[in-house]
Protein backbone atom coordinates (compact mmCIF):
# COMPACT_ATOMS: atom_id res chain seq x y z
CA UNK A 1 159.26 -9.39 -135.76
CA UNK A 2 158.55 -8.73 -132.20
CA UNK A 3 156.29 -6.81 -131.40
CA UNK A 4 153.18 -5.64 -133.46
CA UNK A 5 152.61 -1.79 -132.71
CA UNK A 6 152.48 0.41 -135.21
CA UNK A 7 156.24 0.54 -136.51
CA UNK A 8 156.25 -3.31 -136.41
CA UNK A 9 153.12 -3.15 -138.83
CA UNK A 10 154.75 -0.56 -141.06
CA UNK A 11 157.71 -2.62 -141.26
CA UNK A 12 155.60 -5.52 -142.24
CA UNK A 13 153.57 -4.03 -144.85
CA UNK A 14 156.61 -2.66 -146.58
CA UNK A 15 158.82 -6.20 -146.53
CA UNK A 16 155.20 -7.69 -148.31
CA UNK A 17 154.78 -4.73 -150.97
CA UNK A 18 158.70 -4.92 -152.06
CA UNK A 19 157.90 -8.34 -152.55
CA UNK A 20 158.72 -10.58 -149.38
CA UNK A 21 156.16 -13.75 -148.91
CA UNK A 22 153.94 -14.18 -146.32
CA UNK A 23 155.54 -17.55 -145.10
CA UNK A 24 158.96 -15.85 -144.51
CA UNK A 25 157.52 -13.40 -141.87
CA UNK A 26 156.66 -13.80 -138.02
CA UNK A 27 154.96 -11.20 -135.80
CA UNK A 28 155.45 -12.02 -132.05
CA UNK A 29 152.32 -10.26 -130.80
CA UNK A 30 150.83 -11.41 -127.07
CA UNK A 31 147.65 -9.37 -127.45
CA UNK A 32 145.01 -11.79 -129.01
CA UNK A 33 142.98 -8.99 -130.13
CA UNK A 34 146.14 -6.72 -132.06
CA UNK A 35 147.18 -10.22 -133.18
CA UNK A 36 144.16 -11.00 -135.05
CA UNK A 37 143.94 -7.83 -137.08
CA UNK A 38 147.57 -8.33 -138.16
CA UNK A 39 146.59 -12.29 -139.54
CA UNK A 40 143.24 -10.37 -140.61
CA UNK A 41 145.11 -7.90 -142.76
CA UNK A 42 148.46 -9.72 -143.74
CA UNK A 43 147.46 -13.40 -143.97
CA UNK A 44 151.10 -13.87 -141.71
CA UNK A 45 151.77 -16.40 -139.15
CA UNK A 46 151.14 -14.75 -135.66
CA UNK A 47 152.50 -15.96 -131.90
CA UNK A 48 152.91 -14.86 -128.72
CA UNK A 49 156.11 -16.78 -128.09
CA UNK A 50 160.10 -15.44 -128.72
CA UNK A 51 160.97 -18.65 -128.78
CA UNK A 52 158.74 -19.88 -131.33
CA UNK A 53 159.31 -17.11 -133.69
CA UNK A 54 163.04 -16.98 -133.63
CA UNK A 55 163.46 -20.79 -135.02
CA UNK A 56 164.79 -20.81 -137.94
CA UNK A 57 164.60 -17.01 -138.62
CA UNK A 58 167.61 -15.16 -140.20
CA UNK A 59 166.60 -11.50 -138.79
CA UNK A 60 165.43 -11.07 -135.43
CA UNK A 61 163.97 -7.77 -135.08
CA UNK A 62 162.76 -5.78 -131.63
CA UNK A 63 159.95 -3.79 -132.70
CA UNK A 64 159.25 -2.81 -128.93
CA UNK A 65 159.36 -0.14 -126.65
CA UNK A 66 162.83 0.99 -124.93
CA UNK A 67 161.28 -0.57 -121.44
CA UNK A 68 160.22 -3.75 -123.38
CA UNK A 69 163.50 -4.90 -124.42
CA UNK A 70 165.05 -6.56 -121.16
CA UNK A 71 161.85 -8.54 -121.08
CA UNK A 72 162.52 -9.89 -124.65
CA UNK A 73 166.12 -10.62 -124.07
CA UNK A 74 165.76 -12.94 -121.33
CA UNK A 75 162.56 -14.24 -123.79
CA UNK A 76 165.59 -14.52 -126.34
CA UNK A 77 168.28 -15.99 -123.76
CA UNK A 78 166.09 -19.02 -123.36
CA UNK A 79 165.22 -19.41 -127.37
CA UNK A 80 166.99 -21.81 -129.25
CA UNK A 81 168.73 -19.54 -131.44
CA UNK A 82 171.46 -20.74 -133.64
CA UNK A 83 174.53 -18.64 -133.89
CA UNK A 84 175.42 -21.40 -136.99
CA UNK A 85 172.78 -19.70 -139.29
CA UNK A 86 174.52 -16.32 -138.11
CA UNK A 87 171.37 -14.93 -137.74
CA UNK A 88 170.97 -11.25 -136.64
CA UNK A 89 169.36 -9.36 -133.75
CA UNK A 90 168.01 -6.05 -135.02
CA UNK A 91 166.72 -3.69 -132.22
CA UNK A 92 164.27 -0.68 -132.96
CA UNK A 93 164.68 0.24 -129.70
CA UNK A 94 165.61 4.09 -128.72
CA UNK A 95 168.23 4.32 -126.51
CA UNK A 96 169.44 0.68 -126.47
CA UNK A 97 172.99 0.13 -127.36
CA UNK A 98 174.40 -2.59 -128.96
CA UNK A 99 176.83 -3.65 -126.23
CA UNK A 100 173.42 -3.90 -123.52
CA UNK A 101 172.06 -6.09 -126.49
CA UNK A 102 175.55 -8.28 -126.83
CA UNK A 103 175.90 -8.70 -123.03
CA UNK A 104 172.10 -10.74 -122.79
CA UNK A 105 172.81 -12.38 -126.18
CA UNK A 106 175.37 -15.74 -127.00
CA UNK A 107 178.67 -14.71 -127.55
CA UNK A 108 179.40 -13.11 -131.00
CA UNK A 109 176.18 -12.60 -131.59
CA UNK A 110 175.15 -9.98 -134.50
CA UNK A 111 173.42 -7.52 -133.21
CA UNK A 112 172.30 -3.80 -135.57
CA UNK A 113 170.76 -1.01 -133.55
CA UNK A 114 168.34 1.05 -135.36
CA UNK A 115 167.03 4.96 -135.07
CA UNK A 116 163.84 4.83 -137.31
CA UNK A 117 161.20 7.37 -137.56
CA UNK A 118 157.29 7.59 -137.88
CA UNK A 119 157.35 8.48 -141.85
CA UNK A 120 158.23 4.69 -141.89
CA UNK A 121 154.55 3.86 -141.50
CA UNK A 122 154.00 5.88 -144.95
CA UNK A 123 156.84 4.38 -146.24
CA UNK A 124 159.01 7.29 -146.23
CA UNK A 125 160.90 6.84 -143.14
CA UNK A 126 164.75 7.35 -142.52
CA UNK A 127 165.93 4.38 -140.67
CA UNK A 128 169.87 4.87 -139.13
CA UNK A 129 172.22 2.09 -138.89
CA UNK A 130 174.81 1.16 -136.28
CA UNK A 131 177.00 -2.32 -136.31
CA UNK A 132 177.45 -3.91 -133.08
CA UNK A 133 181.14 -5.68 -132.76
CA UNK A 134 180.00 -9.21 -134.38
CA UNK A 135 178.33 -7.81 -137.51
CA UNK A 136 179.79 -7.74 -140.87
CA UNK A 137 179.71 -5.90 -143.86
CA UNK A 138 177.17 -8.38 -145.40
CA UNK A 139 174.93 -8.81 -142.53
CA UNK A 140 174.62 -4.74 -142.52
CA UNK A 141 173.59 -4.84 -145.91
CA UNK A 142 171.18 -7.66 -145.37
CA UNK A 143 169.40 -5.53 -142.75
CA UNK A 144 170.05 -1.91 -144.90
CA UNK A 145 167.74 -3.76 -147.63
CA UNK A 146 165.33 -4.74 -145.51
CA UNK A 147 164.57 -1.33 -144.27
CA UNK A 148 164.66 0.41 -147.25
CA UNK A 149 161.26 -1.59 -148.02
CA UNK A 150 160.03 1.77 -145.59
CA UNK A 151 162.31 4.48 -146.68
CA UNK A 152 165.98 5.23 -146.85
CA UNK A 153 168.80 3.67 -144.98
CA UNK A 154 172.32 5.62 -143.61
CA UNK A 155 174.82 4.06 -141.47
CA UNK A 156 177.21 5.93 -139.17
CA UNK A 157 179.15 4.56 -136.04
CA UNK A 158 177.44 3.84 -132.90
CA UNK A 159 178.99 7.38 -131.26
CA UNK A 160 176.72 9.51 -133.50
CA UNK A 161 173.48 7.91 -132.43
CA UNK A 162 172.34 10.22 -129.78
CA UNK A 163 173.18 12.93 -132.68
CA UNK A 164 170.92 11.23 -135.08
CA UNK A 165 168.16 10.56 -132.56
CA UNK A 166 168.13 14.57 -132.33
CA UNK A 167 167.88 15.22 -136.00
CA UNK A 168 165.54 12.50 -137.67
CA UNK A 169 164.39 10.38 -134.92
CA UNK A 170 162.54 13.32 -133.27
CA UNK A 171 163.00 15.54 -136.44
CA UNK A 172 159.18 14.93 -137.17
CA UNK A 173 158.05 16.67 -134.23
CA UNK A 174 160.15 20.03 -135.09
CA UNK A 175 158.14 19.79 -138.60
CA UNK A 176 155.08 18.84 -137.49
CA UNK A 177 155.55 22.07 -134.89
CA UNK A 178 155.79 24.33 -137.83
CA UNK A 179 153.21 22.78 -140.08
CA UNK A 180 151.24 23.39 -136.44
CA UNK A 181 152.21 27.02 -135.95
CA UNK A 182 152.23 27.79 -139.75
CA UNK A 183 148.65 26.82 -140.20
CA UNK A 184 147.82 29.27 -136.73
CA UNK A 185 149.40 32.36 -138.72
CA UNK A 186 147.21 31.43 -141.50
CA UNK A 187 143.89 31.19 -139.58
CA UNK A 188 145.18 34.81 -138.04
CA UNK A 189 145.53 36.21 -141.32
CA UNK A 190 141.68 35.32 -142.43
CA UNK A 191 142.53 31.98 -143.80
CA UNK A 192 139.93 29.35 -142.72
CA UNK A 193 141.95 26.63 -140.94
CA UNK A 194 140.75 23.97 -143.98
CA UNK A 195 142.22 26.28 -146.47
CA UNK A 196 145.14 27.01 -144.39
CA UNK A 197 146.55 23.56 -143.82
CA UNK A 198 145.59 22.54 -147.00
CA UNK A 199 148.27 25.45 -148.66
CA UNK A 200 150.71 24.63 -145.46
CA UNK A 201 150.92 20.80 -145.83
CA UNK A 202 151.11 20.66 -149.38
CA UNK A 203 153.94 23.64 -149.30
CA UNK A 204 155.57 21.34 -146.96
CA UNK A 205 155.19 18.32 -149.38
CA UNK A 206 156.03 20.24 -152.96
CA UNK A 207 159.15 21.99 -151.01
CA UNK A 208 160.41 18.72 -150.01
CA UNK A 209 160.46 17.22 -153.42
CA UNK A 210 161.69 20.13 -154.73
CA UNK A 211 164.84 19.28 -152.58
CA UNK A 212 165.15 15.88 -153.04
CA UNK A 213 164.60 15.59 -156.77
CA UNK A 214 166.44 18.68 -158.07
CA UNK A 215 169.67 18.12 -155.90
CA UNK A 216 169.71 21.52 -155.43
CA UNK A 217 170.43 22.80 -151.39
CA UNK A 218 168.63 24.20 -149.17
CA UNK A 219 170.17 27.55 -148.87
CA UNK A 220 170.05 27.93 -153.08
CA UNK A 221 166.38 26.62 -153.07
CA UNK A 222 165.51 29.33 -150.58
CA UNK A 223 167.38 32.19 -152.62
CA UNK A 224 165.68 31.30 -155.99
CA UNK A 225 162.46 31.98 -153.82
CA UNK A 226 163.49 35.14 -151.79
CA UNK A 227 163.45 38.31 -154.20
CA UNK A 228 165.12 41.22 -152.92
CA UNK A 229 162.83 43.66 -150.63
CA UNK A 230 159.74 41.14 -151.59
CA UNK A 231 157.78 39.59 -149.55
CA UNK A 232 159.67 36.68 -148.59
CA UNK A 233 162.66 38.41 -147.76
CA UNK A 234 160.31 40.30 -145.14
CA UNK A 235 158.72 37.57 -143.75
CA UNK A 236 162.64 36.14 -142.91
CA UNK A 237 163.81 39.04 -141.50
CA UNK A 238 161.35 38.55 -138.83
CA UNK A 239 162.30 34.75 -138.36
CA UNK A 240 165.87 36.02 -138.07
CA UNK A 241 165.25 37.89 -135.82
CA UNK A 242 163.84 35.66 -133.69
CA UNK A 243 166.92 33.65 -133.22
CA UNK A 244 165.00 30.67 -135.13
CA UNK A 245 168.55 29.13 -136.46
CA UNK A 246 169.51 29.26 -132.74
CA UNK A 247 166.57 28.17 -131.30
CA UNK A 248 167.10 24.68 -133.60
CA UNK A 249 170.31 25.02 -132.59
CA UNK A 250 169.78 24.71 -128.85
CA UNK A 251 166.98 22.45 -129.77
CA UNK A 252 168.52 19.70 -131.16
CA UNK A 253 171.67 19.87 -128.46
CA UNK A 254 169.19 18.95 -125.98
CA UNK A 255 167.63 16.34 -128.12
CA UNK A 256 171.10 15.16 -128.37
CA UNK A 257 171.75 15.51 -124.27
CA UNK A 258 168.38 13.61 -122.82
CA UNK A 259 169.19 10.69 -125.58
CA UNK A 260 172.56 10.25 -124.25
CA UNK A 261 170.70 10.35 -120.76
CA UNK A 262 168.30 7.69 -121.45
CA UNK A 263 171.22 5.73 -123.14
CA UNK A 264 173.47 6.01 -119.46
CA UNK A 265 170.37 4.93 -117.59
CA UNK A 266 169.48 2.00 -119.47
CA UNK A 267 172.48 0.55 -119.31
């Protein structure tokens, strides 16, 4: 693993709960201080060297920041890594395509590029695949396994990326934006804001469950709740009104549009 932050640690603590051993992880983590708490907490071998890290390992993974990676490639370049052990290169990284990751790496190197998001760290994250050229079906699964220690795992091609970065890799944000504005309307209507983002967040949690356990859709979940003339089927009238399908709409396209962006310019 390299790289320490946050989704590095979450990553971590899920590969050790489904049952991984400490001796078959390595964090790569160059700040002494961040590298201590992660021995402190995980009793896992800790370095500040690619090189050392990488020997013998089976999964490489980038657990760094977009402008990190080029720095870790030419870390990798000089490693001893052995394309006999067909090990593979699993990048975190937004934005980074697999062919920028082949063109620094030997040739025929296995590379998967990975959209995660932050309800990883709670274990509940929704981690997108993509196969570079050199990866086969089993390698995919290997690393599909892996992340499903923090959530649940899709694959699509490598084209629909900058689409999935607009719908779960900054889907948080949009719900986080109505929990936000949600709990505002309640403090407006008398709520206190305690009591008010208590009843919005677990709405929010209880209405997710309810989707993903009964297998029922959105649209019939949302008609079993909205009686005719009641009070729900007020309260959407207004948010029809104000274009909100649109506005996610035009939200999301642009998600989709600065992704691509940052995709042309790192390349």
């Amino acid at each position: 693993m390299v790289g320490g932050g946050r989704i590095g640690e979450a990553l971590v603590a899920g590969l050790l709960e489904s049952g991984k051993a400490t001796k078959d992880l390595v964090v790569v983590e160059p700040v002494a201080a961040r590298a201590a708490q992660l021995a402190e907490r995980f009793k896992i071998r800790l370095t500040g060297s690619v090189a050392d890290a990488v020997v013998g390992a089976d999964i490489v993974v980038l657990a760094v920041k977009p402008g990190d990676v080029d720095s870790v490639l030419t870390d990798l370049s000089k490693a001893d890594l052995d394309t006999g052990r067909e090990q593979v290169l699993v990048s975190l990284a937004a934005g980074v395509t697999t062919a920028r990751l082949e063109s620094k790496l030997p040739a025929g190197f296995a590379v998967v590029r990975v959209m995660p998001n932050t309800p990883m760290l709670v274990g509940q994250g929704m981690s997108v695949l993509a196969a570079g050229r050199y990866t086969d079906a089993e390698q995919l699964e290997i690393v599909g396994e892996m992340l499903e220690a923090v959530g649940k795992v899709v694959t699509v091609p490598e084209a629909q990326m900058d689409a999935v970065t607009a719908v779960s890799g900054s889907g948080p944000a949009y719900f986080f934006l109505v929990v936000e504005a949600m709990i505002d309307a309640g403090v407006s209507l008398g709520l206190t804001r305690d009591v008010a983002s208590q009843l919005v967040v677990q709405t929010m949690i209880g209405s997710a469950a309810l989707l993903d356990e009964t297998g029922q859709s959105a649209v019939d979940l949302r008609a079993a709740v909205t009686s005719p003339a009641g009070t729900t089927a007020a309260a959407l009238r207004v948010l029809e009104r104000g274009a909100l399908r649109s506005a996610f709409t035009e939200a999301l396209h642009a998600s989709k549009q600065r992704s691509a962006e940052q995709g042309a310019s790192s390349e």
